[in-house]
C-alpha atoms as a PDB file:
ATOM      1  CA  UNK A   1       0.496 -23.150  21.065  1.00  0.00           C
ATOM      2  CA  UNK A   2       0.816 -25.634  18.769  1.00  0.00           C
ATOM      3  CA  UNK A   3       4.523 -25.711  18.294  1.00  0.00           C
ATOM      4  CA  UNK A   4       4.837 -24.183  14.953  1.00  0.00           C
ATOM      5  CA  UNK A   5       6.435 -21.598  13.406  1.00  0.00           C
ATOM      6  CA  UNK A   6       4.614 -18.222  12.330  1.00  0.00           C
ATOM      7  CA  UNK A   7       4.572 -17.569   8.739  1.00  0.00           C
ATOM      8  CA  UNK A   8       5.045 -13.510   7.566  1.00  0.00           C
ATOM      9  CA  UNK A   9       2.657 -12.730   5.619  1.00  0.00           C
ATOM     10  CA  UNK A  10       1.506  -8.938   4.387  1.00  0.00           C
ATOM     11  CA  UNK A  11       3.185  -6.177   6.217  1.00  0.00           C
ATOM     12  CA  UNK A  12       5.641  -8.198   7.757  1.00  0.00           C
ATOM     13  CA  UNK A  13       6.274 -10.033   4.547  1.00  0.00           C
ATOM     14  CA  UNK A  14       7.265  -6.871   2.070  1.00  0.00           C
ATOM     15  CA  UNK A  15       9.857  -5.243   3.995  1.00  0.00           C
ATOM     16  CA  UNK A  16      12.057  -8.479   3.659  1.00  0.00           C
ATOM     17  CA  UNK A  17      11.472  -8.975   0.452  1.00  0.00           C
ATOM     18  CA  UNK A  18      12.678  -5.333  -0.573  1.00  0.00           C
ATOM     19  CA  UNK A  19      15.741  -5.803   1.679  1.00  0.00           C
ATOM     20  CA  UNK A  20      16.463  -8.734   0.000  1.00  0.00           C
ATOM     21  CA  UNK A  21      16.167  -7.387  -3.552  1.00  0.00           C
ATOM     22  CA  UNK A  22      18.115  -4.114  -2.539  1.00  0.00           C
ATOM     23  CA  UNK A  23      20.724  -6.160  -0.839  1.00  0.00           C
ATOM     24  CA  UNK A  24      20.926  -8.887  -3.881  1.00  0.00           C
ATOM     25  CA  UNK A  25      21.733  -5.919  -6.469  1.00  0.00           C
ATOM     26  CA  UNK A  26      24.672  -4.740  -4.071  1.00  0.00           C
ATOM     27  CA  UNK A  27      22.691  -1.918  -2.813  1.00  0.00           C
ATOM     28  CA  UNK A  28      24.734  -1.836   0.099  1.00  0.00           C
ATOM     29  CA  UNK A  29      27.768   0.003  -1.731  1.00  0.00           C
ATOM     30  CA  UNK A  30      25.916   3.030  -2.622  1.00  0.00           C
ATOM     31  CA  UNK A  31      27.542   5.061  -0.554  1.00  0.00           C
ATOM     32  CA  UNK A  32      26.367   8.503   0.712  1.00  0.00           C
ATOM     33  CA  UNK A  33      24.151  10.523  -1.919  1.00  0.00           C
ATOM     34  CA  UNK A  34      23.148  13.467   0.067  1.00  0.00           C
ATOM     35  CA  UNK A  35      20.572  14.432   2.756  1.00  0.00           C
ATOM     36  CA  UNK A  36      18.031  16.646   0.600  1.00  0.00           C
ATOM     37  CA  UNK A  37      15.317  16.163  -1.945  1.00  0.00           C
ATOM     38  CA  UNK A  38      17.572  18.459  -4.360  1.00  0.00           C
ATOM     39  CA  UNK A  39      20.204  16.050  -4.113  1.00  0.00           C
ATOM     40  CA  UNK A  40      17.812  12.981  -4.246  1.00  0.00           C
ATOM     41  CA  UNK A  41      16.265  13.852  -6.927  1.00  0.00           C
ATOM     42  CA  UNK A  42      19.193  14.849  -8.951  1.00  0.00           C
ATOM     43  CA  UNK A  43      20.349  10.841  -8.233  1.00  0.00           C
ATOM     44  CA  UNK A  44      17.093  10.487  -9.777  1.00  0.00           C
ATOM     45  CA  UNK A  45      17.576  11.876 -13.137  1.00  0.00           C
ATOM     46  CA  UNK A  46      21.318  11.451 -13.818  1.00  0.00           C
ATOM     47  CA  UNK A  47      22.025   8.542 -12.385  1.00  0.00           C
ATOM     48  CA  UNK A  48      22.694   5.319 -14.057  1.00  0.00           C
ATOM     49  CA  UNK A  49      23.236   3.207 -11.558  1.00  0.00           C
ATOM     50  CA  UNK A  50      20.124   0.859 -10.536  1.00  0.00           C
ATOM     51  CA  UNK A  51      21.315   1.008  -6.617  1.00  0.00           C
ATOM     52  CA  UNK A  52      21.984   4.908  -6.065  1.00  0.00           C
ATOM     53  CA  UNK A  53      18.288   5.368  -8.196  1.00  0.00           C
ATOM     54  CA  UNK A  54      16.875   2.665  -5.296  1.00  0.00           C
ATOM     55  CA  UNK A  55      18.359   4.507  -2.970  1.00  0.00           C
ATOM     56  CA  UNK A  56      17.843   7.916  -3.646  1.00  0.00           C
ATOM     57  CA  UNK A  57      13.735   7.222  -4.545  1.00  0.00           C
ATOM     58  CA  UNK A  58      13.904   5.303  -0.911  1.00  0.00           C
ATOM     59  CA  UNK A  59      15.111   8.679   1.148  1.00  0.00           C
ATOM     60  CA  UNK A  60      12.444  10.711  -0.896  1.00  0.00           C
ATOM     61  CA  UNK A  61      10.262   9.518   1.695  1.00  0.00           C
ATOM     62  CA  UNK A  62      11.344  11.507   4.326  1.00  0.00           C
ATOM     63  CA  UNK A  63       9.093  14.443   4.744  1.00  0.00           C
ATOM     64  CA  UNK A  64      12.719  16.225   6.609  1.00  0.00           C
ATOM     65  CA  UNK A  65      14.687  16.333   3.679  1.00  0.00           C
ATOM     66  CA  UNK A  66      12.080  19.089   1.340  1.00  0.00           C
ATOM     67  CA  UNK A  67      12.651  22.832   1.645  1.00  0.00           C
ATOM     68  CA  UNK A  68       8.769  23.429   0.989  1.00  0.00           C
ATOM     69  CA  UNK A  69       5.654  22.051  -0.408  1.00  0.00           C
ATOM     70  CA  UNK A  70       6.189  22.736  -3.960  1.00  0.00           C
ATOM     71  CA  UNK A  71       9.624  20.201  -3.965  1.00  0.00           C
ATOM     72  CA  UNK A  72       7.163  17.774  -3.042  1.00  0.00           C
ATOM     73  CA  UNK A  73       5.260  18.224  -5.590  1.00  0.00           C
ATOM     74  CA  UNK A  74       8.653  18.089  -7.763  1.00  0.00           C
ATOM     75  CA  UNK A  75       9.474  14.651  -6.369  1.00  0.00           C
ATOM     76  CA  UNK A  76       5.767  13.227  -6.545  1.00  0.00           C
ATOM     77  CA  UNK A  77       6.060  14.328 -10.607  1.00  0.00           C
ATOM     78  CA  UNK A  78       9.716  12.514 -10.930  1.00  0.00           C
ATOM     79  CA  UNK A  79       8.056   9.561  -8.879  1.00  0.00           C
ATOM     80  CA  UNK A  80       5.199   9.344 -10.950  1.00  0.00           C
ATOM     81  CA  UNK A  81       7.238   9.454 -14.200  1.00  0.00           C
ATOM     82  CA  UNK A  82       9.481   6.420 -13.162  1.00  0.00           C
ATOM     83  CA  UNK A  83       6.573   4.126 -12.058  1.00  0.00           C
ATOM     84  CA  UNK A  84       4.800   4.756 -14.944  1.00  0.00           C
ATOM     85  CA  UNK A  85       8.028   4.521 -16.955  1.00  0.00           C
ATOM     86  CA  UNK A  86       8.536   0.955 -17.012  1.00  0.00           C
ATOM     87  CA  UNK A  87      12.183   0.867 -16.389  1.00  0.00           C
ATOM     88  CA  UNK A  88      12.823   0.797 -13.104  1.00  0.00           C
ATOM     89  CA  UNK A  89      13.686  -2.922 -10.957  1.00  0.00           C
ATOM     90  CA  UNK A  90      10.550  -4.629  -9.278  1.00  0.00           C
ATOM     91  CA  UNK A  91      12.630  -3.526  -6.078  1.00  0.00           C
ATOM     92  CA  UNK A  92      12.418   0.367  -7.268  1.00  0.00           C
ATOM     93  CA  UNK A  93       8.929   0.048  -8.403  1.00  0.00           C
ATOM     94  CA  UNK A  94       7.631  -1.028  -5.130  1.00  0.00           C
ATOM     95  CA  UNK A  95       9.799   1.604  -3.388  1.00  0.00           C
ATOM     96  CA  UNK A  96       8.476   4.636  -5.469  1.00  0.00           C
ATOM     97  CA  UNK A  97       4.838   3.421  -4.370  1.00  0.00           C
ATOM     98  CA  UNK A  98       5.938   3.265  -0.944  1.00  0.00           C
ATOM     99  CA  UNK A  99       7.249   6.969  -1.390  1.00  0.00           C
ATOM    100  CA  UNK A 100       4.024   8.213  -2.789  1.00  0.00           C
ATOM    101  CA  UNK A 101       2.182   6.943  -0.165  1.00  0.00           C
ATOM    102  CA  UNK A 102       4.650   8.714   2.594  1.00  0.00           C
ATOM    103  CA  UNK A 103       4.428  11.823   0.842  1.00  0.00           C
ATOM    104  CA  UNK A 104       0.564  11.832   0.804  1.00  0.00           C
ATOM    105  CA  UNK A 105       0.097  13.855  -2.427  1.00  0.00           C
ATOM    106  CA  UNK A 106      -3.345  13.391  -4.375  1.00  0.00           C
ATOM    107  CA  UNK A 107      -0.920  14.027  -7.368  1.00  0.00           C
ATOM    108  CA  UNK A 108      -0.042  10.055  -7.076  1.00  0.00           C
ATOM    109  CA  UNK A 109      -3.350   8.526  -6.837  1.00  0.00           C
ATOM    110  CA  UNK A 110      -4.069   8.081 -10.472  1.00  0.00           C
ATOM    111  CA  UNK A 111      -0.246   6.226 -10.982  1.00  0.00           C
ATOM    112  CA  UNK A 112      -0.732   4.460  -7.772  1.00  0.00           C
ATOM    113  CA  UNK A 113      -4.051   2.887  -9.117  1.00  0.00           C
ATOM    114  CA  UNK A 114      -2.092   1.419 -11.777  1.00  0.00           C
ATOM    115  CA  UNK A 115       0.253   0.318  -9.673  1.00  0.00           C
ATOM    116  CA  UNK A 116      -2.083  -1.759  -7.580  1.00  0.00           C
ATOM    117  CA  UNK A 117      -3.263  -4.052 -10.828  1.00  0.00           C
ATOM    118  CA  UNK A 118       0.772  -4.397 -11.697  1.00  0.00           C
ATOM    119  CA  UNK A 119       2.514  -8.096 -13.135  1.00  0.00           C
ATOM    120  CA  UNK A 120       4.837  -8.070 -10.107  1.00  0.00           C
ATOM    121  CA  UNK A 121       2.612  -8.860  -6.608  1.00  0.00           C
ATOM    122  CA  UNK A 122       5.269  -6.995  -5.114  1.00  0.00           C
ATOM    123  CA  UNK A 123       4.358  -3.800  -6.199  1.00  0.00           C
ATOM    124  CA  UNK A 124       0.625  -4.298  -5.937  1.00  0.00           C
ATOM    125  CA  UNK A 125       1.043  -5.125  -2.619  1.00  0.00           C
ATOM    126  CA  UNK A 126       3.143  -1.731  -1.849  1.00  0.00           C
ATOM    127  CA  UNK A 127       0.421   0.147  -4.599  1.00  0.00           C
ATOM    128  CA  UNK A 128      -2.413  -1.077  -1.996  1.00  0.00           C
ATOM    129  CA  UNK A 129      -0.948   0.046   1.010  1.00  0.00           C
ATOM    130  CA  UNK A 130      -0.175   3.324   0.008  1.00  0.00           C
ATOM    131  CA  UNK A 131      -3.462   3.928  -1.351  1.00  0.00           C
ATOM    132  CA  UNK A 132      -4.573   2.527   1.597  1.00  0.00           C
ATOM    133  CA  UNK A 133      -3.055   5.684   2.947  1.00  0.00           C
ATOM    134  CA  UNK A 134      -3.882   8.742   0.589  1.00  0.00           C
ATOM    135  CA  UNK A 135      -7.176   6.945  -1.525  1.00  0.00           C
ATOM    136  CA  UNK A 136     -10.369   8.486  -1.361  1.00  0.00           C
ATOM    137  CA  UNK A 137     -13.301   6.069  -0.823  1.00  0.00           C
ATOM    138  CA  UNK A 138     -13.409   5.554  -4.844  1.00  0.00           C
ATOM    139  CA  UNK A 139     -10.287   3.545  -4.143  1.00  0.00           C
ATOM    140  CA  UNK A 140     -11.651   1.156  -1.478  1.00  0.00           C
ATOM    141  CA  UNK A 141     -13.639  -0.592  -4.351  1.00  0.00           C
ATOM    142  CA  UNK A 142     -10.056  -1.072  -6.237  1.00  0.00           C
ATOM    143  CA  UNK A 143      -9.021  -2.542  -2.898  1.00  0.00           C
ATOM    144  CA  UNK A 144     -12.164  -4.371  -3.132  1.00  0.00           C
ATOM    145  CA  UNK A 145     -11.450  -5.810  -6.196  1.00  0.00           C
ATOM    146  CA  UNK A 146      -7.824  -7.082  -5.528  1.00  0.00           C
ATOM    147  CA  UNK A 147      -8.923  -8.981  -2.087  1.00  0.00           C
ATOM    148  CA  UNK A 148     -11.370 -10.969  -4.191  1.00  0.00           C
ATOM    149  CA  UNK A 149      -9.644 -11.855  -7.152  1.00  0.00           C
ATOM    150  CA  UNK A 150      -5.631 -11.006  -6.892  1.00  0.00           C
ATOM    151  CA  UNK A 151      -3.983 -14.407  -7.135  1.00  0.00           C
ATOM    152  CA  UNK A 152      -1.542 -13.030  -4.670  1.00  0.00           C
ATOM    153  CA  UNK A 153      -2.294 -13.935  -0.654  1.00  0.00           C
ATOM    154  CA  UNK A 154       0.174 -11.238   0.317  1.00  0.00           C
ATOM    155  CA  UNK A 155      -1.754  -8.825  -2.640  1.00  0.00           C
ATOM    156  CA  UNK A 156      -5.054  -9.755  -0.942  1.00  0.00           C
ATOM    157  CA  UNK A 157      -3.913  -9.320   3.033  1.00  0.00           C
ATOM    158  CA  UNK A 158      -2.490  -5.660   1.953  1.00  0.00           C
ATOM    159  CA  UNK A 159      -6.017  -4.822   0.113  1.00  0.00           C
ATOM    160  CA  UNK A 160      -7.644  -5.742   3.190  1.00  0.00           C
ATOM    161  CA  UNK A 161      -5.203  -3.652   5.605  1.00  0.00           C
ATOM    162  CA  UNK A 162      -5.511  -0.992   3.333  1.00  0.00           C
ATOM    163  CA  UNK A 163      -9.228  -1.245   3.399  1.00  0.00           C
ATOM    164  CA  UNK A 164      -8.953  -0.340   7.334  1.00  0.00           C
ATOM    165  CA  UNK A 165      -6.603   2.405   6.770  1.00  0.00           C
ATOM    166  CA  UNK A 166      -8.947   4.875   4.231  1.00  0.00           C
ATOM    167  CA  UNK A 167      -9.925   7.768   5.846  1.00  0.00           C
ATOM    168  CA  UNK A 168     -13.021   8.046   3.801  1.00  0.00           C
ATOM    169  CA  UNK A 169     -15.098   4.874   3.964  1.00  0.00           C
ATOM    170  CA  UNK A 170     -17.212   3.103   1.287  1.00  0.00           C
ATOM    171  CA  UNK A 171     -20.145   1.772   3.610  1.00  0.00           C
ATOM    172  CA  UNK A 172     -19.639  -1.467   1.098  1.00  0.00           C
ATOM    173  CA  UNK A 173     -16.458  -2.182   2.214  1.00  0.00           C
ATOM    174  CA  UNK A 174     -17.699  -3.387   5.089  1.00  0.00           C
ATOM    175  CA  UNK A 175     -19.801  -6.237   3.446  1.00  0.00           C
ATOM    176  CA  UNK A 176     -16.427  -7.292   1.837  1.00  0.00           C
ATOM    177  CA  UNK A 177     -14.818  -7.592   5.048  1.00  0.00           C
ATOM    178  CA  UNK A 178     -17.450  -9.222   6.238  1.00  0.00           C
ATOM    179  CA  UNK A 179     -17.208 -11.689   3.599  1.00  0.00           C
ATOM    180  CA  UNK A 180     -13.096 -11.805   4.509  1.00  0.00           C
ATOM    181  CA  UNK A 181     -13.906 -13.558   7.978  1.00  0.00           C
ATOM    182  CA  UNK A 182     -15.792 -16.155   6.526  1.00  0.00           C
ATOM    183  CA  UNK A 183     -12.764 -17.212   4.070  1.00  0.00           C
ATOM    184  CA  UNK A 184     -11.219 -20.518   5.022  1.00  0.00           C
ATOM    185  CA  UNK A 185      -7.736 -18.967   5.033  1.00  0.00           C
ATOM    186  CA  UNK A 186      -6.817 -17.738   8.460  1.00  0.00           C
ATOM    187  CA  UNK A 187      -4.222 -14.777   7.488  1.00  0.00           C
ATOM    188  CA  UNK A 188      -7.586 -13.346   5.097  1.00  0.00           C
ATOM    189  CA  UNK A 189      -9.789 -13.880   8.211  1.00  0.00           C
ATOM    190  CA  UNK A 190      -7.138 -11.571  10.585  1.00  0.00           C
ATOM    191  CA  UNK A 191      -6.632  -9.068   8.804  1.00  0.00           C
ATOM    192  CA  UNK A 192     -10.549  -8.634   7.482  1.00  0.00           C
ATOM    193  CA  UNK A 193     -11.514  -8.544  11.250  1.00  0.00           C
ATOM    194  CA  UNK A 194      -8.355  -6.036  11.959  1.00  0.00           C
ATOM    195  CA  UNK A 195      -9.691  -3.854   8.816  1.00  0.00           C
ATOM    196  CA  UNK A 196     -13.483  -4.145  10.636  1.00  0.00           C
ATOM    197  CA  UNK A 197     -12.199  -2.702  14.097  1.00  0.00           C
ATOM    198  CA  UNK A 198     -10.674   0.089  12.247  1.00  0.00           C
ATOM    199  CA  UNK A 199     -13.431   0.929  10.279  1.00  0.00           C
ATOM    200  CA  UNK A 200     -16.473   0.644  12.037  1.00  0.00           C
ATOM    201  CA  UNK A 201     -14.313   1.597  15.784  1.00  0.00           C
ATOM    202  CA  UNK A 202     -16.141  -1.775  17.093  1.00  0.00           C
ATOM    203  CA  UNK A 203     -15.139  -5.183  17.963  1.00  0.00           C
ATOM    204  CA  UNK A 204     -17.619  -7.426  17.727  1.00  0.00           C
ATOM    205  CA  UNK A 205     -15.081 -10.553  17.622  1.00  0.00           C
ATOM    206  CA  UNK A 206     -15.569 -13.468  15.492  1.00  0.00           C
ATOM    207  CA  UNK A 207     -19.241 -13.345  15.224  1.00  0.00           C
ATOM    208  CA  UNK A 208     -19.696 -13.093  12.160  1.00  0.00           C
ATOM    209  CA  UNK A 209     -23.484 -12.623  11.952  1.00  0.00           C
ATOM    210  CA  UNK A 210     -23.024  -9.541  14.694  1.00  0.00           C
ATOM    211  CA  UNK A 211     -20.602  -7.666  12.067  1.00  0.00           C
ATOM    212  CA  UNK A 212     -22.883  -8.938   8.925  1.00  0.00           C
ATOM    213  CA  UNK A 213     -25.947  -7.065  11.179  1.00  0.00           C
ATOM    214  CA  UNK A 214     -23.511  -3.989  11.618  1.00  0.00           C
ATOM    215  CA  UNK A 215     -22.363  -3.992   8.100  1.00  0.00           C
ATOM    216  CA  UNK A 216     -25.839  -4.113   6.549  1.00  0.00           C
ATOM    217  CA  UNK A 217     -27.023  -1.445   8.706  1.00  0.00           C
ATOM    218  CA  UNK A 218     -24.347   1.284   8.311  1.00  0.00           C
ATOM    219  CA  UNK A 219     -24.964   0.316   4.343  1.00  0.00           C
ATOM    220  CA  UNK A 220     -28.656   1.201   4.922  1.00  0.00           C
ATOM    221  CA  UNK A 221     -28.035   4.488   6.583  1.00  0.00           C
ATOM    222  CA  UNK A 222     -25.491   5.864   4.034  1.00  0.00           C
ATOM    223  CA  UNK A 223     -28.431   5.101   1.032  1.00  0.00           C
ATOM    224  CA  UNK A 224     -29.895   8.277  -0.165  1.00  0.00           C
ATOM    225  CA  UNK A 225     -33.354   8.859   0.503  1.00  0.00           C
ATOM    226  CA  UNK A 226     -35.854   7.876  -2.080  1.00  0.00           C
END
């Protein structure tokens, strides 16, 4: 131990930071607004009030609260709308991306995509971890992307979690997590070697050569024939 604090970064990181912005727009008064979509989503499109619309997009995540498939596919529309609207808080923004993942509807990918190359880091980070959780493989080369170049350290750590959470796998993914654990900042290097474990179901460790080997070969048996 070396006596000093840990720092929250990713996952740990976002959850606080919504709180926070909830809590600093006096989201605790909202008061009770129902325990079904249909009432949800009605906050949703009459409501003027910044903390009930938090709110109410927040509970949408709860798979309990539908009647059947097809009010899901209600909500993901009125989610959609609002992301792509503009309006909504940084707070809400993030939220609705958060709900789209939960809900796991391919009807969200497209505005989620968008979401993941937003101004606020906030909702990029959120936008990666829920495609991290309903993308295809197409989407782990937008994941990719943001781990190499987003500006954002918390943006880059949730690319890379995400990265270990697709359930269809790139085999070039691998290479970029291999390239993670080589990066002189340790919180890049964790969570590229947690993303490995995940998606390859080894651990090799630190060695870095032994995952390059692994990467390089699982590439070269997904090529197509020539």
């Amino acid at each position: 131990m070396d006596g000093r604090s840990p720092r929250l970064t990713g996952s740990a990181l976002l959850p606080i930071v919504l709180c926070l912005a909830a809590f600093s727009t006096g989201c605790g008064g909202v008061g009770f607004i129902g325990t079904t979509a249909s009432s949800f989503l009605r906050h949703v499109r009459e409501s003027e009030d910044p903390n009930v619309r938090y709110a109410a997009f927040t509970k949408l995540a709860d798979p309990s609260c539908y009647d059947d498939e097809s009010q899901k596919t209600e909500a993901v529309r009125e989610l959609v709308a609002a992301l792509e609207g503009g309006q909504e808080s940084v707070a809400t923004q993030a939220a609705i991306c958060r709900t789209l993942g939960a809900l796991d509807r391919p009807e969200a990918l497209t505005a989620l995509r968008k979401a993941a190359l937003a101004d606020d880091p906030i909702v990029r980070a959120q936008a990666c971890r829920s495609l991290g959780r309903i993308g295809t493989a197409e989407d782990g080369t937008i994941l990719a992307r943001v781990m190499a170049t987003d500006v954002s350290r918390d943006c880059r750590v949730a690319a890379i979690e995400a990265m270990g959470t697709l359930e269809q796998v790139d085999p070039r993914i691998g290479l970029s997590l291999v390239e993670g654990m080589c990066n002189p900042d340790p919180a890049i290097r964790a969570a590229s070697y947690q993303a490995l474990k995940e998606v390859t179901g080894e651990d090799l460790g630190f060695e870095v050569d032994q995952w390059d080997q692994l990467a390089r070969s699982r590439l070269g048996e997904a090529a197509p024939p020539m």
